[in-house]
Each structure stands twice: as C-alpha cells, then as structure tokens.
Protein backbone atom coordinates (compact mmCIF):
# COMPACT_ATOMS: atom_id res chain seq x y z
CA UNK A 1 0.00 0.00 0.00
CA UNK A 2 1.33 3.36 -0.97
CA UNK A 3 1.97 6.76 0.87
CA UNK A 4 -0.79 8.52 -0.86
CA UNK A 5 -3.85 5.52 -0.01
CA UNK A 6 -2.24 5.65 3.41
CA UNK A 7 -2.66 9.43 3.38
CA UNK A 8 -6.50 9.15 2.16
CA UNK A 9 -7.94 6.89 4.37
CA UNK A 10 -7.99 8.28 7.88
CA UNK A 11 -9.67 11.55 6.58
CA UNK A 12 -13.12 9.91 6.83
CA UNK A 13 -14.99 11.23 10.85
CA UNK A 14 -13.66 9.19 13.63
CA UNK A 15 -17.56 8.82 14.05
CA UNK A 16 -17.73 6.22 11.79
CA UNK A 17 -15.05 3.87 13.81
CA UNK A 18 -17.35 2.74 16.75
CA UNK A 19 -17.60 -0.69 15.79
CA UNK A 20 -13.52 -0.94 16.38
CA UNK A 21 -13.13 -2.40 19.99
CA UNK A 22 -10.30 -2.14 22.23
CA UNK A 23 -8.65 -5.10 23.87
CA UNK A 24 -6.55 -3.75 26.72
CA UNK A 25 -3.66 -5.96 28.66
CA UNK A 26 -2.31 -5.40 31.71
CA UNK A 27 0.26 -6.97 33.70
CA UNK A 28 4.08 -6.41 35.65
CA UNK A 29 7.29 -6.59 33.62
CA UNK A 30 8.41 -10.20 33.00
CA UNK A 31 4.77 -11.39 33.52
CA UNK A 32 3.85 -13.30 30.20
CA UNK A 33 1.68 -9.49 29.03
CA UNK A 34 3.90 -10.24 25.82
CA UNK A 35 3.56 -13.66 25.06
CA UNK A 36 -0.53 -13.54 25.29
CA UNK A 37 -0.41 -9.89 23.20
CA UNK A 38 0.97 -12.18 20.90
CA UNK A 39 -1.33 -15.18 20.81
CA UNK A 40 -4.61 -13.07 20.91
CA UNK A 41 -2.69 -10.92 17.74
CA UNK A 42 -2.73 -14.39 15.80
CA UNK A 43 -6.34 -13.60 15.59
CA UNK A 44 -7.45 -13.15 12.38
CA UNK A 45 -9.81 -10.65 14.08
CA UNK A 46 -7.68 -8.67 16.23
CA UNK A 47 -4.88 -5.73 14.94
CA UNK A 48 -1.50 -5.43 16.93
CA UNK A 49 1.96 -3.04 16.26
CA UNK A 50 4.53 -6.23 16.25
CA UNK A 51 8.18 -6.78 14.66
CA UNK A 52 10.38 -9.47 14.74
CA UNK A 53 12.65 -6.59 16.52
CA UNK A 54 10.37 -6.71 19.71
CA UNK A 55 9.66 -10.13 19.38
CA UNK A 56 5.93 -9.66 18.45
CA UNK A 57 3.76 -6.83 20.03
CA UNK A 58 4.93 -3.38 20.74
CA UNK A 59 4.17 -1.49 23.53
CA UNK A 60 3.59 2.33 22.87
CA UNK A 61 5.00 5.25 25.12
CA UNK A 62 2.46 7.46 24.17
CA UNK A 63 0.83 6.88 27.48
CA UNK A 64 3.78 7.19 29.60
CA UNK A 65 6.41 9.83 29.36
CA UNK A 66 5.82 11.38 26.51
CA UNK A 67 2.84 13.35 27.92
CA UNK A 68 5.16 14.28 30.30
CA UNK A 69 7.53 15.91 27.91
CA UNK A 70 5.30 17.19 25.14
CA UNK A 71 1.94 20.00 25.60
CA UNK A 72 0.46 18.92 22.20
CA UNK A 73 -2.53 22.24 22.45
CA UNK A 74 0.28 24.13 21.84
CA UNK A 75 1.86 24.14 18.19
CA UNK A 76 5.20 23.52 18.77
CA UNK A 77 4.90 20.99 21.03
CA UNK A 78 2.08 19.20 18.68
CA UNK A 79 4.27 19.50 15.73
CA UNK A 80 7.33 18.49 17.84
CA UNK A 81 5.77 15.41 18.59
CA UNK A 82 4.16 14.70 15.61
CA UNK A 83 8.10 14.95 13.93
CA UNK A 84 9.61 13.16 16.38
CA UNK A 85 7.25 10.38 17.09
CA UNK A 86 6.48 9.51 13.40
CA UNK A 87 10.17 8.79 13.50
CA UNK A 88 9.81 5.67 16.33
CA UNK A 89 9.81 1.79 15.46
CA UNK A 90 5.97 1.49 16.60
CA UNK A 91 4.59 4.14 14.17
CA UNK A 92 6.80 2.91 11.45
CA UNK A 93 5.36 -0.39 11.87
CA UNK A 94 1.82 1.27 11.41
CA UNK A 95 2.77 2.09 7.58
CA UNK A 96 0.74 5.37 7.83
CA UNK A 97 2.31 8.64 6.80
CA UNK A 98 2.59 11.64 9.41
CA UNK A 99 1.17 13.58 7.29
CA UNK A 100 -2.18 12.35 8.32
CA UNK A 101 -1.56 14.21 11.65
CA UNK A 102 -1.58 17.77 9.94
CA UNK A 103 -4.85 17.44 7.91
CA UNK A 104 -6.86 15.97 11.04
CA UNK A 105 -9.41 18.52 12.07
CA UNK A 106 -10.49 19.16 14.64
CA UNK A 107 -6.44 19.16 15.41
CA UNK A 108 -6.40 16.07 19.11
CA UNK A 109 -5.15 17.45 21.75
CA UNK A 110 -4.84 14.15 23.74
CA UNK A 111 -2.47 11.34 23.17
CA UNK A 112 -5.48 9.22 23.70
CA UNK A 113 -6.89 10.59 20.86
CA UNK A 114 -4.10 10.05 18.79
CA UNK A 115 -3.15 6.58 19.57
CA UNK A 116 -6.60 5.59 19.31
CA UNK A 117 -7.23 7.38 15.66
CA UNK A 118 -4.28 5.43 14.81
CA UNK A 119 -5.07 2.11 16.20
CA UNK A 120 -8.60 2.41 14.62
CA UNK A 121 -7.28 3.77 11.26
CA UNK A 122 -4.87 0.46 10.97
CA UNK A 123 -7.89 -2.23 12.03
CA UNK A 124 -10.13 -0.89 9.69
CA UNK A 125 -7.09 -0.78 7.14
CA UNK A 126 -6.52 -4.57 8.12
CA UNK A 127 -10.39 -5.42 8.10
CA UNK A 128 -9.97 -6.30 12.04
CA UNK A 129 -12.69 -5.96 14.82
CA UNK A 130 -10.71 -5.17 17.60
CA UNK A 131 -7.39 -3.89 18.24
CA UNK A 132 -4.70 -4.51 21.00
CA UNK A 133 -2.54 -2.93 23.11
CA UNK A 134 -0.57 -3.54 26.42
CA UNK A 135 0.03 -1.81 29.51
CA UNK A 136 1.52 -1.96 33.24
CA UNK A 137 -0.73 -1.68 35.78
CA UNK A 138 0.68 2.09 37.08
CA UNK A 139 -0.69 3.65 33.64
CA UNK A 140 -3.32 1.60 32.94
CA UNK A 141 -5.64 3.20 35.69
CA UNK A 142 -5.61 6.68 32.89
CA UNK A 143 -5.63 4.20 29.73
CA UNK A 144 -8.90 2.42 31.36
CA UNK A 145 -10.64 5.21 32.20
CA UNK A 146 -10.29 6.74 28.33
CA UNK A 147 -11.01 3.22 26.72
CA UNK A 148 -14.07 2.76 28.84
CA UNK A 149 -15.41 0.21 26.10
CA UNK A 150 -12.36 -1.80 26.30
CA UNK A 151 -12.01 -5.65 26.90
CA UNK A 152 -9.96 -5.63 29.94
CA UNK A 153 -6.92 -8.74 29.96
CA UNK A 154 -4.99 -8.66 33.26
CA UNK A 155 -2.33 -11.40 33.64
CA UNK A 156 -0.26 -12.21 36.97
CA UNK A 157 2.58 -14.66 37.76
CA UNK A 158 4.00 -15.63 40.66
CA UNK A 159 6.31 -13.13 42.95
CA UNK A 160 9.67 -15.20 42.83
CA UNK A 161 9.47 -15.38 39.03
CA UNK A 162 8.42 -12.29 38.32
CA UNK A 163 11.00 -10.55 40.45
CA UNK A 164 13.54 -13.04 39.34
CA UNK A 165 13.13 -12.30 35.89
CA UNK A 166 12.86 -8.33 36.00
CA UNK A 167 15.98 -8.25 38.56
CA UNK A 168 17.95 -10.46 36.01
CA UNK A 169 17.83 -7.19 33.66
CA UNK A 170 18.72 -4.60 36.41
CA UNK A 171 21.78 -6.74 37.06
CA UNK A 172 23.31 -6.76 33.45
CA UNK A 173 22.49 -2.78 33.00
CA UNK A 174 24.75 -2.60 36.45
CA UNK A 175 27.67 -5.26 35.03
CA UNK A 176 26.41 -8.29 37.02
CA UNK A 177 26.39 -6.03 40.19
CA UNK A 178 23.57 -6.84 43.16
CA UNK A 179 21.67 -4.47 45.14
CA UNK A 180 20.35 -5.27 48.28
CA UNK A 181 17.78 -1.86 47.08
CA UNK A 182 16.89 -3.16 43.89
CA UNK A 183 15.60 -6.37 45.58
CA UNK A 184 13.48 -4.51 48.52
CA UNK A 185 12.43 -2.29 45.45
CA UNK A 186 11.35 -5.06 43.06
CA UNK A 187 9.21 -7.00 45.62
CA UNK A 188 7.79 -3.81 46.96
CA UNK A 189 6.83 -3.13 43.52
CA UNK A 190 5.15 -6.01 42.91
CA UNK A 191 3.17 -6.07 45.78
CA UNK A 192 1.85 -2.40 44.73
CA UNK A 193 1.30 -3.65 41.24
CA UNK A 194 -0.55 -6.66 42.40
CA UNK A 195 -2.85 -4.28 44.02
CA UNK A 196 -3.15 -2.23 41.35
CA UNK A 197 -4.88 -5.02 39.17
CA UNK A 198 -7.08 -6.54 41.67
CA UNK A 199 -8.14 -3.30 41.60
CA UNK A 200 -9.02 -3.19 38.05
CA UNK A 201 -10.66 -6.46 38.10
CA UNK A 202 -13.16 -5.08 40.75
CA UNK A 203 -13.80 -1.84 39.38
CA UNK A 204 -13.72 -2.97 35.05
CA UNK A 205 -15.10 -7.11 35.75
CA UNK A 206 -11.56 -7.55 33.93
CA UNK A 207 -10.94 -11.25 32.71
CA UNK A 208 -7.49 -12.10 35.07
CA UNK A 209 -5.40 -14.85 33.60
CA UNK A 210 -2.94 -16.83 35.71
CA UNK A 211 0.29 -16.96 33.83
CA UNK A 212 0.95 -20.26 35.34
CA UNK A 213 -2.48 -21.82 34.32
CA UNK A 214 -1.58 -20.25 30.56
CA UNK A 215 1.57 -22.36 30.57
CA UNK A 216 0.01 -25.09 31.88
CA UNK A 217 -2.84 -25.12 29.44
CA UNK A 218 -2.57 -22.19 26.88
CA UNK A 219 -5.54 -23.86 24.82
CA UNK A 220 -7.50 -24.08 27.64
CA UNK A 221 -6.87 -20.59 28.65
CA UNK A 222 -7.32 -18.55 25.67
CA UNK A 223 -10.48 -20.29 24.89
CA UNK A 224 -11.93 -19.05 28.11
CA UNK A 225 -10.64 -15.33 26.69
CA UNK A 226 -12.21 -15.74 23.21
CA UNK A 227 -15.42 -16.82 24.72
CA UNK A 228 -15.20 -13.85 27.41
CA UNK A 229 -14.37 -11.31 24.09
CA UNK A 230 -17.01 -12.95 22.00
CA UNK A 231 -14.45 -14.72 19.32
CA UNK A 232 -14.41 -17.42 17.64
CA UNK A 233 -11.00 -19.48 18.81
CA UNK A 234 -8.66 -20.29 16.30
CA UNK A 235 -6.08 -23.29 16.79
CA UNK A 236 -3.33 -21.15 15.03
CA UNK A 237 -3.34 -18.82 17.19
CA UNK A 238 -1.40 -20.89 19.42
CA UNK A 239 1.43 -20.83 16.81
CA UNK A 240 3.83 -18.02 17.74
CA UNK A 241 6.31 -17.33 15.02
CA UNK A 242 8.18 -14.69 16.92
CA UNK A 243 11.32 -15.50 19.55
CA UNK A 244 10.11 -16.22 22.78
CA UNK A 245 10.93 -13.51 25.32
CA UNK A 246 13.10 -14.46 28.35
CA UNK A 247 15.53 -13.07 30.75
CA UNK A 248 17.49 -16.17 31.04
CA UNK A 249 19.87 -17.69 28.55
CA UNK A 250 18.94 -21.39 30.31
CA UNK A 251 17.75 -22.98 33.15
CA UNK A 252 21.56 -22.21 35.14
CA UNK A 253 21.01 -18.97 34.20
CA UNK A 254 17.83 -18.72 35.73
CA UNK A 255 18.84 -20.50 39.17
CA UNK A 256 21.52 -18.19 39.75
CA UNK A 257 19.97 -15.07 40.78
CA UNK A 258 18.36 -16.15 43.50
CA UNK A 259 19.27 -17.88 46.52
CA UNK A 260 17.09 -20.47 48.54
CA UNK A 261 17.75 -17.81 51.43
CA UNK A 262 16.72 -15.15 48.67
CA UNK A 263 13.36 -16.78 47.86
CA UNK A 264 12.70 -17.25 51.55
CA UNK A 265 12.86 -13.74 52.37
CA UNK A 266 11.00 -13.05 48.88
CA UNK A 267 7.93 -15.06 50.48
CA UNK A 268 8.27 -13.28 53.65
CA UNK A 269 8.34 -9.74 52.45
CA UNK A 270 5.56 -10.39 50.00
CA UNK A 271 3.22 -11.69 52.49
CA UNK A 272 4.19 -8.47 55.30
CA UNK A 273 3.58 -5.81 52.11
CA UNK A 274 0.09 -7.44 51.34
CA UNK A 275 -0.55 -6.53 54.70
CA UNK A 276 0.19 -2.97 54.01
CA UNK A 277 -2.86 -0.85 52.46
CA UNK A 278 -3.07 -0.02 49.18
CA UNK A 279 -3.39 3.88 49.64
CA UNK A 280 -0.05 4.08 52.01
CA UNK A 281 2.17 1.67 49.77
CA UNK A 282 0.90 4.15 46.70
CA UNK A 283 1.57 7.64 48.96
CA UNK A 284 5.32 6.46 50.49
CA UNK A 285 5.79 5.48 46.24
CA UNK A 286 4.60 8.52 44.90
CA UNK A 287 6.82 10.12 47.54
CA UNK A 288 10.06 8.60 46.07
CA UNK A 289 9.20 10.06 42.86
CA UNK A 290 8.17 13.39 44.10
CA UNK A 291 11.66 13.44 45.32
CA UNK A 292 13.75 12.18 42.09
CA UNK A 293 11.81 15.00 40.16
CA UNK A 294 12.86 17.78 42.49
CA UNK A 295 16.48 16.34 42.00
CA UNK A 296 16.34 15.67 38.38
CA UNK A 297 14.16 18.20 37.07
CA UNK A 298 11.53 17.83 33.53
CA UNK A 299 12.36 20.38 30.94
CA UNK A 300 10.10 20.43 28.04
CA UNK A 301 12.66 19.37 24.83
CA UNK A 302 10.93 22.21 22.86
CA UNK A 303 11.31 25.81 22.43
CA UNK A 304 8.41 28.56 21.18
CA UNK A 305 9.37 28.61 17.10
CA UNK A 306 11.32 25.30 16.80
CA UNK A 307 9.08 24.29 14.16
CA UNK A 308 7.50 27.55 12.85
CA UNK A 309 8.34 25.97 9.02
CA UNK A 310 5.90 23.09 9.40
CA UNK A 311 3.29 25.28 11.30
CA UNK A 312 2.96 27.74 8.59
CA UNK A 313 3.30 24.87 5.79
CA UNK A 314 -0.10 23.39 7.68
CA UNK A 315 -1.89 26.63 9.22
CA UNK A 316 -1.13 25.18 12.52
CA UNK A 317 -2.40 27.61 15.16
C-alpha cells in the first residue's frame, strides 16, 4: 500500500469507527503481558503493532512519558511530537504517513486521541474488529478510564518469578552487580502492582489470567478469553512465530539469581507488604518520585518557534 492511499484513508470522521473495539492488557514486567499480546494478535480478528525486533507486540509510550515531555494544544509541542514520534519503530510499523496528523481537524489534543485514531485507522485498514494494546498496571488506571469500552486482559505470575526475571535485567544494566535496594524495590513493587490489578478487576469485571495456568494449558486458557471477548477461537493462534521472550539464557542462568535464602525472604516480604494498604504503599511510592523529580528536574525538549516551518506549511495555530 502506498503513501498517498495511506494518506487518504484516515480523513473519513472518527464517528464512523465505533464498531472498532479495544482489547486492553495489563500486567508487571516479566509477567507473560507479551507472550498472550501475541497469541490473541494471531487472531485473524484482532490488529497489533509487532516486529520481529520486539519479538511480536509493541508497547507504545504514548501513554507514559511522553505526555510528560510534550503540551500537544500548543503548536510547537504538537508539531514536535508529531516529527519526532512519526520517526519511532511502533509508528513505522503502522505504515501510515505523518502527514495524516496535519490534515486531522479538529487538530487532538490528547495522546489518547491520537493513539486511538491510529489504532482504529490500521484495524479498519486490516479489516480487524478489535485492536490490541498492552500496559503496566501504574498507567493503565488513565488508559482504562479513556477506553471505557475496552475488553480488559490482566495477567499475573508468581512473585519469585516475576521478580527473578525483571531483577535479572537490572543486574546486566549494572555489570552483574547486586543491590540489596533493587531487591526490597522489586518485591515492593510487585506487591503495589498486584494491588493495582485486583483493583481493576473489581472496578472494570476484567478477565485475570494466571500466567501459570496459561503455561500449563494455553488452549485451555485462551479459549476461556475468546469466549469472554465474543471470538471465535482459532487453533493457530497458538502458533507463535516470533522468539520467545526471556531473561534467562537457560535454566543455570535462571537458578543463579536467586538464593534459597533469597526466595525465603521473597515469600516473607511479599506476604508483610500485602498486609500494608493499598493507599499508604501508593503515597510512600509517589513520595520517592516526588523526590527524584525535584532532583532531576523535567524540561520540556521544545522551544516557542522550533518548528514555525511546518506550522505555517499546515496553518497550525
């Protein structure tokens, strides 16, 4: 398909893309969020951003922080985006051309808005029903609450495997270095995310999938998900093409991060934080953060007139 059909086809009214359904995951780092994005993309139904670089579905930042970094009802900052963001693996992988984003009118001024024109744009391109996305549970509270319509996925996996698995990054990005922190942090972390989703699954009647009960019996499983959705399932779907996603080169691998001591004190801490309520483990986190801004600082990239070429090109105002 060519630049200019690409360019012609999202200028029909985002009115006319109800039917296009959202299918929302959420779930920790290192919790399987990937490997079911990529079953349920198998679909024949269902449209998903994935590459063989990611190893299937990619996750956007559009609702992380770039809405920290970018004020997109002003011009520059729209424009700035726009540029810069057109420029990232997941919208290449769209195939639509940026200039789509300067003929839109009324011009979004939400990043919802803009990841769901896209999203909608490519199922309808694709002749899909729904389209998919994933999330971690700290931002999907804000994703939720825009997709109200969406089919809600949460999938959980065990604390020691979870932690085990996201820890085993931290330590190569720190040369095979340990941190007694980083392992209070992770479980901490958990423990607040875990509370995050059961959360969600009161407040959204979310579908929550055991990770271990997937890899026990992914057939099983997704069926119960297709049925929930309202799909048909398909056997194929079960056939990912795309490397599987690990932390661990091998089993060794995977038994040395963790001590039997380590996954002792992993069961204790878990089971003292659950005790902890879920308003105070969220304040003393939000705390931390408070404090590394005030440290670090946000500056906006942008400047007034960094792109004043492009906003007179497009009578962007």
């Amino acid at each position: 398909m060519n630049n200019k059909t690409l360019l012609i086809e999202p200028s029909f009214s985002r009115s006319h893309k109800k039917n296009i359904q959202p299918i929302i995951i959420v779930g920790m780092n290192r919790s399987g969020t990937k490997w079911l994005s990529n079953i349920l993309c198998n679909h024949p139904e269902i449209y998903g951003v994935q590459t063989e670089l990611d190893d299937g579905i990619v996750e956007t930042n559009l609702f992380g922080i770039i809405q920290k970094k970018f004020d997109i009802t002003q011009p520059d900052d729209y424009v700035g985006f726009i540029e810069l963001w057109s420029a990232s693996n997941f919208f290449k992988q769209t195939k639509l051309n940026k200039e789509i984003f300067y003929q839109l009118s009324p011009r979004p001024t939400d990043f919802f808005d803009i990841f769901k024109f896209v999203m909608e744009t490519c199922a309808i391109r694709e002749n899909k029903k729904y389209w998919l996305q994933k999330t971690s549970p700290i931002l999907a509270e804000n994703v939720l609450e825009y997709f109200n319509n969406a089919h809600v996925l949460l999938i959980k996996r065990e604390p020691i495997h979870t932690i085990k698995s996201t820890l085993k990054i931290f330590i190569e990005r720190r040369n095979g270095k340990k941190s007694l922190y980083l392992f209070l942090r992770q479980i901490y972390i958990y423990i607040l995310d875990e509370k995050r989703i059961h959360n969600i699954e009161k407040q959204k009647k979310a579908i929550l999938i055991s990770y271990e009960n997937l890899k026990k019996n992914s057939e099983n499983e997704i069926k119960k998900i297709c049925d929930k959705i309202g799909l048909q399932f398909e056997k194929d779907m079960l056939n990912i093409t795309y490397k599987k996603n690990t932390s661990f080169k091998n089993k060794d691998d995977r038994n040395q991060i963790f001590t039997k001591t380590d996954e002792k004190i992993i069961r204790v801490l878990t089971t003292l934080f659950r005790m902890i309520p879920f308003p105070l483990m969220k304040f003393m986190k939000d705390l931390g953060y408070k404090k590394h801004l005030l440290t670090k600082g946000d500056k906006s990239p942008l400047v007034p007139g960094t792109f004043s070429n492009i906003k007179v090109k497009y009578n962007i105002k």
